[in-house]
Structure formats: structure tokens, C-alpha cells
C-alpha atoms as a PDB file:
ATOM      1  CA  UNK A   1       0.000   0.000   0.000  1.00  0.00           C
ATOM      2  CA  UNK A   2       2.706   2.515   0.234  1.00  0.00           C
ATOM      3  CA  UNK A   3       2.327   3.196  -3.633  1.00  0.00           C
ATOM      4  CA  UNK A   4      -1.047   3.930  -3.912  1.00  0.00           C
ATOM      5  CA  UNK A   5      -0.403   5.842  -0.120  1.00  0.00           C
ATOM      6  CA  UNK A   6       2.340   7.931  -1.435  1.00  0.00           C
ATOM      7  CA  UNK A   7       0.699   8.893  -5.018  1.00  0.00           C
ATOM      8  CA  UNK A   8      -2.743   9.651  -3.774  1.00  0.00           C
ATOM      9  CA  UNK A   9      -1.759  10.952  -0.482  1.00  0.00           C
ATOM     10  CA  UNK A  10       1.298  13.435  -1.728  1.00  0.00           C
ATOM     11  CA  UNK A  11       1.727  13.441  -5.200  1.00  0.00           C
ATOM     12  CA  UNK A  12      -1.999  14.224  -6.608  1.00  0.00           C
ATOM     13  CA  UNK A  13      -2.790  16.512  -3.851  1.00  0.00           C
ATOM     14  CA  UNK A  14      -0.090  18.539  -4.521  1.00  0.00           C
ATOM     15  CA  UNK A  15      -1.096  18.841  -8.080  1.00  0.00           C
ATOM     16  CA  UNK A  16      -4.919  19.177  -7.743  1.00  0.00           C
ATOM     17  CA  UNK A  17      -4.766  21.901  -4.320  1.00  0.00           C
ATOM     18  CA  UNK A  18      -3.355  25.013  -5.976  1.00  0.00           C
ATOM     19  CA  UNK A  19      -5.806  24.051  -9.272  1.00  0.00           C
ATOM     20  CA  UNK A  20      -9.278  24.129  -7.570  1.00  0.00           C
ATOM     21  CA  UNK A  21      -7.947  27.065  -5.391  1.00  0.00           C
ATOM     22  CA  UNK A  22      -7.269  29.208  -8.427  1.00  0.00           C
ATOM     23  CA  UNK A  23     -10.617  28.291  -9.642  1.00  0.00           C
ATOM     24  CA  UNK A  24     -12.176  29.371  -6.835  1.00  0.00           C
ATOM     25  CA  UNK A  25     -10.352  32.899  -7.251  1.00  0.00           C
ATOM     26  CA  UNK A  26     -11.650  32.720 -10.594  1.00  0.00           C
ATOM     27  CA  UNK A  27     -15.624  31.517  -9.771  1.00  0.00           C
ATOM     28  CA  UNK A  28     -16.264  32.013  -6.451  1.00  0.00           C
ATOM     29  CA  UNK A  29     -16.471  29.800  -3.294  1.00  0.00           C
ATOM     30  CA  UNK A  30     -18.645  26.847  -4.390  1.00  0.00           C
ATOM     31  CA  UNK A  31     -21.068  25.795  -1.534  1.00  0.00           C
ATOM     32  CA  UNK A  32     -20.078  22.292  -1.401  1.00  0.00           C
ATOM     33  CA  UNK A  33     -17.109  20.321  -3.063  1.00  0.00           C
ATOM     34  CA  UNK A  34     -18.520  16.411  -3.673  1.00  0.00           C
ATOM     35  CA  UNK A  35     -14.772  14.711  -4.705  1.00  0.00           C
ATOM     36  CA  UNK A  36     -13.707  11.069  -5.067  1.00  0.00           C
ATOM     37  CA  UNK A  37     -12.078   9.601  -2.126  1.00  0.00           C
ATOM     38  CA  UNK A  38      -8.873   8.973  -3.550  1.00  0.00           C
ATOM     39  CA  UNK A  39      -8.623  12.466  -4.400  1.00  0.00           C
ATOM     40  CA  UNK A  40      -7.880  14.426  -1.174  1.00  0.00           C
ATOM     41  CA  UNK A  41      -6.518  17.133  -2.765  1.00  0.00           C
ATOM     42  CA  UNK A  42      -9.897  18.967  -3.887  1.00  0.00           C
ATOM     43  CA  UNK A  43     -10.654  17.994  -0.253  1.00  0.00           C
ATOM     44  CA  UNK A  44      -7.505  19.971   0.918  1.00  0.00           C
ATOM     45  CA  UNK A  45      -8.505  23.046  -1.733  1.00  0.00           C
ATOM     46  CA  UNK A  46     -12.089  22.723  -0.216  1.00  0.00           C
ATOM     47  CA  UNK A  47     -10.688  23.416   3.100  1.00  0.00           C
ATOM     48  CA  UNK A  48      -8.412  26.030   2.347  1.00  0.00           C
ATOM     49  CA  UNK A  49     -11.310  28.342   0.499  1.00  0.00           C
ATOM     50  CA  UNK A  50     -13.656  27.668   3.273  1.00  0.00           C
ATOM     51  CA  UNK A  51     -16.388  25.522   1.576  1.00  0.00           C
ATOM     52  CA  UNK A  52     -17.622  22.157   2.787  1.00  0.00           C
ATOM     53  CA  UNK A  53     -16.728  18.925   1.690  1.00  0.00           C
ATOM     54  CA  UNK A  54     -17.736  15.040   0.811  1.00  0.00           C
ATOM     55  CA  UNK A  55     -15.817  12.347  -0.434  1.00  0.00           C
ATOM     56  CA  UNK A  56     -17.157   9.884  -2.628  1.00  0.00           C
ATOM     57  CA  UNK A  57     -16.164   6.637  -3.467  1.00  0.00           C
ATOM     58  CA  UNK A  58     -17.431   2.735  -4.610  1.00  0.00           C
ATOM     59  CA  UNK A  59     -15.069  -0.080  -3.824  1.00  0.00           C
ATOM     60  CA  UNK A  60     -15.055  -3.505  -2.790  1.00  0.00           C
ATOM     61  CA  UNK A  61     -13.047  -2.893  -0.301  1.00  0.00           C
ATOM     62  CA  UNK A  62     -14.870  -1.048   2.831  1.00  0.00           C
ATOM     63  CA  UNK A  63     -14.379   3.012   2.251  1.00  0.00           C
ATOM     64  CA  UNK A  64     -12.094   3.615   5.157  1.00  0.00           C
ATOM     65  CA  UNK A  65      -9.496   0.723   4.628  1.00  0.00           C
ATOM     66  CA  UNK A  66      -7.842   3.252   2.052  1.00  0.00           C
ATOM     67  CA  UNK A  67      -9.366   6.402   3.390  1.00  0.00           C
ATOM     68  CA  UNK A  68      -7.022   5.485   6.894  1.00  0.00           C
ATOM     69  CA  UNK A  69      -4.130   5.030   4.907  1.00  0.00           C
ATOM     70  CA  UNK A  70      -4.509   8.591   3.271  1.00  0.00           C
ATOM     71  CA  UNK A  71      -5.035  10.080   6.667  1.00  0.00           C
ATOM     72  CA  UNK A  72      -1.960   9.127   7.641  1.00  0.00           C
ATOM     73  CA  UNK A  73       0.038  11.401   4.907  1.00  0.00           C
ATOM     74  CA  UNK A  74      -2.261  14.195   4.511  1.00  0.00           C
ATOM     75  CA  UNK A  75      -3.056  17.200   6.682  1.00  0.00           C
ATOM     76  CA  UNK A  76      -6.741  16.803   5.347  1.00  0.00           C
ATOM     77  CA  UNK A  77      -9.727  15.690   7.428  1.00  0.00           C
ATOM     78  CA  UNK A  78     -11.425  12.614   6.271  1.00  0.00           C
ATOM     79  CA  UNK A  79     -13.460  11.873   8.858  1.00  0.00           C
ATOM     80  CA  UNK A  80     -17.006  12.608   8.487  1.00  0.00           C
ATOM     81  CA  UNK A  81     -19.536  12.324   6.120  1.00  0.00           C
ATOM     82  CA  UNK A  82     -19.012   9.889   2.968  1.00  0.00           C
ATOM     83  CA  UNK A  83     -20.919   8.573  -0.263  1.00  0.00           C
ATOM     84  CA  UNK A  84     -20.831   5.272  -0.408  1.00  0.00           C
ATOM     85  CA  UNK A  85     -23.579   3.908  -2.789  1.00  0.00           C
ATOM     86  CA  UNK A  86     -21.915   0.432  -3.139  1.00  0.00           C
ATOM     87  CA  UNK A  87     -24.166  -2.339  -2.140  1.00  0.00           C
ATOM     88  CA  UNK A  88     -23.434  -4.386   0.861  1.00  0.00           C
ATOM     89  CA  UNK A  89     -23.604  -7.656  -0.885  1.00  0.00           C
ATOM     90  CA  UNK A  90     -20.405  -6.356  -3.485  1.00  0.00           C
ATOM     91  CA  UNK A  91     -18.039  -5.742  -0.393  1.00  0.00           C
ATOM     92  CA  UNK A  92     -15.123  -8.222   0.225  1.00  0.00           C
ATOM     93  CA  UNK A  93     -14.267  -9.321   4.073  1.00  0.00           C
ATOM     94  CA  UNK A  94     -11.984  -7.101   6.147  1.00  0.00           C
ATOM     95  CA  UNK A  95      -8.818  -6.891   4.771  1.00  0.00           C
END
């Protein structure tokens, strides 16, 4: 996991924050930013302008197995609310 960890904890964030910020210079604060889990950086950029924010995400796997792992290499909050739309029946055991 320290792949996945590293790219969508650190690298994407890094390259998504300053891009939703400047678009937020450039529209406005939006009222609510609705992102995909993996992509904590327009969480971050949410953060920084002010405006709420919701992850999103479908996976096998359950939603906080990965989400945890982010946590641990990003100053962004990813507790709270989630969309998770994935049926019960499609999740795998515990990993």
C-alpha cells in the first residue's frame, strides 16, 4: 500500500490543491465540493477556500481501509460524512 499511499496521499494533492484554489479565485467559493475519495486534494482546496466537503467513493473494499491510509500522509480531514452507494452484498471481508 505505500504506492497507492504515497501517489494519492502526496503526489496528486499537490497537483490538484493550488488548481481548484485558483478556480475558486476565478468563480467564487462553491457551496459544497462532492470529490472522489482517492482524491484528497480537492478535499484539501475545499478546506483552504472555506467551503464544505464530501468524499465519494465505490469499492469492494470497505471506504475507510484506504481512506485510513490517506489520513496518515495528509493534513486533510477525512473523517465525516461519505458517499458510499456500493451495495453491501459487493463488499469483500476485512482486509
Amino acid at each position: 500500500m505505500a504506492w497507492p499511499t504515497a501517489m494519492f496521499g502526496i503526489v496528486m494533492p499537490r497537483h490538484i490543491r493550488h488548481r481548484l484554489v485558483a478556480h475558486r479565485t476565478a468563480y467564487g467559493r462553491p457551496d459544497l465540493v462532492i470529490y472522489e475519495g482517492s482524491n484528497v486534494g480537492a478535499g484539501a482546496a475545499a478546506a483552504e477556500v472555506g467551503a464544505r466537503s464530501v468524499p465519494f467513493t465505490v469499492s469492494l473494499a470497505p471506504p475507510e481501509f484506504f481512506l485510513e491510509r490517506l489520513a496518515s500522509v495528509t493534513e486533510v480531514d477525512l473523517t465525516g460524512p461519505l458517499i458510499d452507494p456500493t451495495p453491501g452484498l459487493w463488499r469483500l471481508p476485512d482486509p
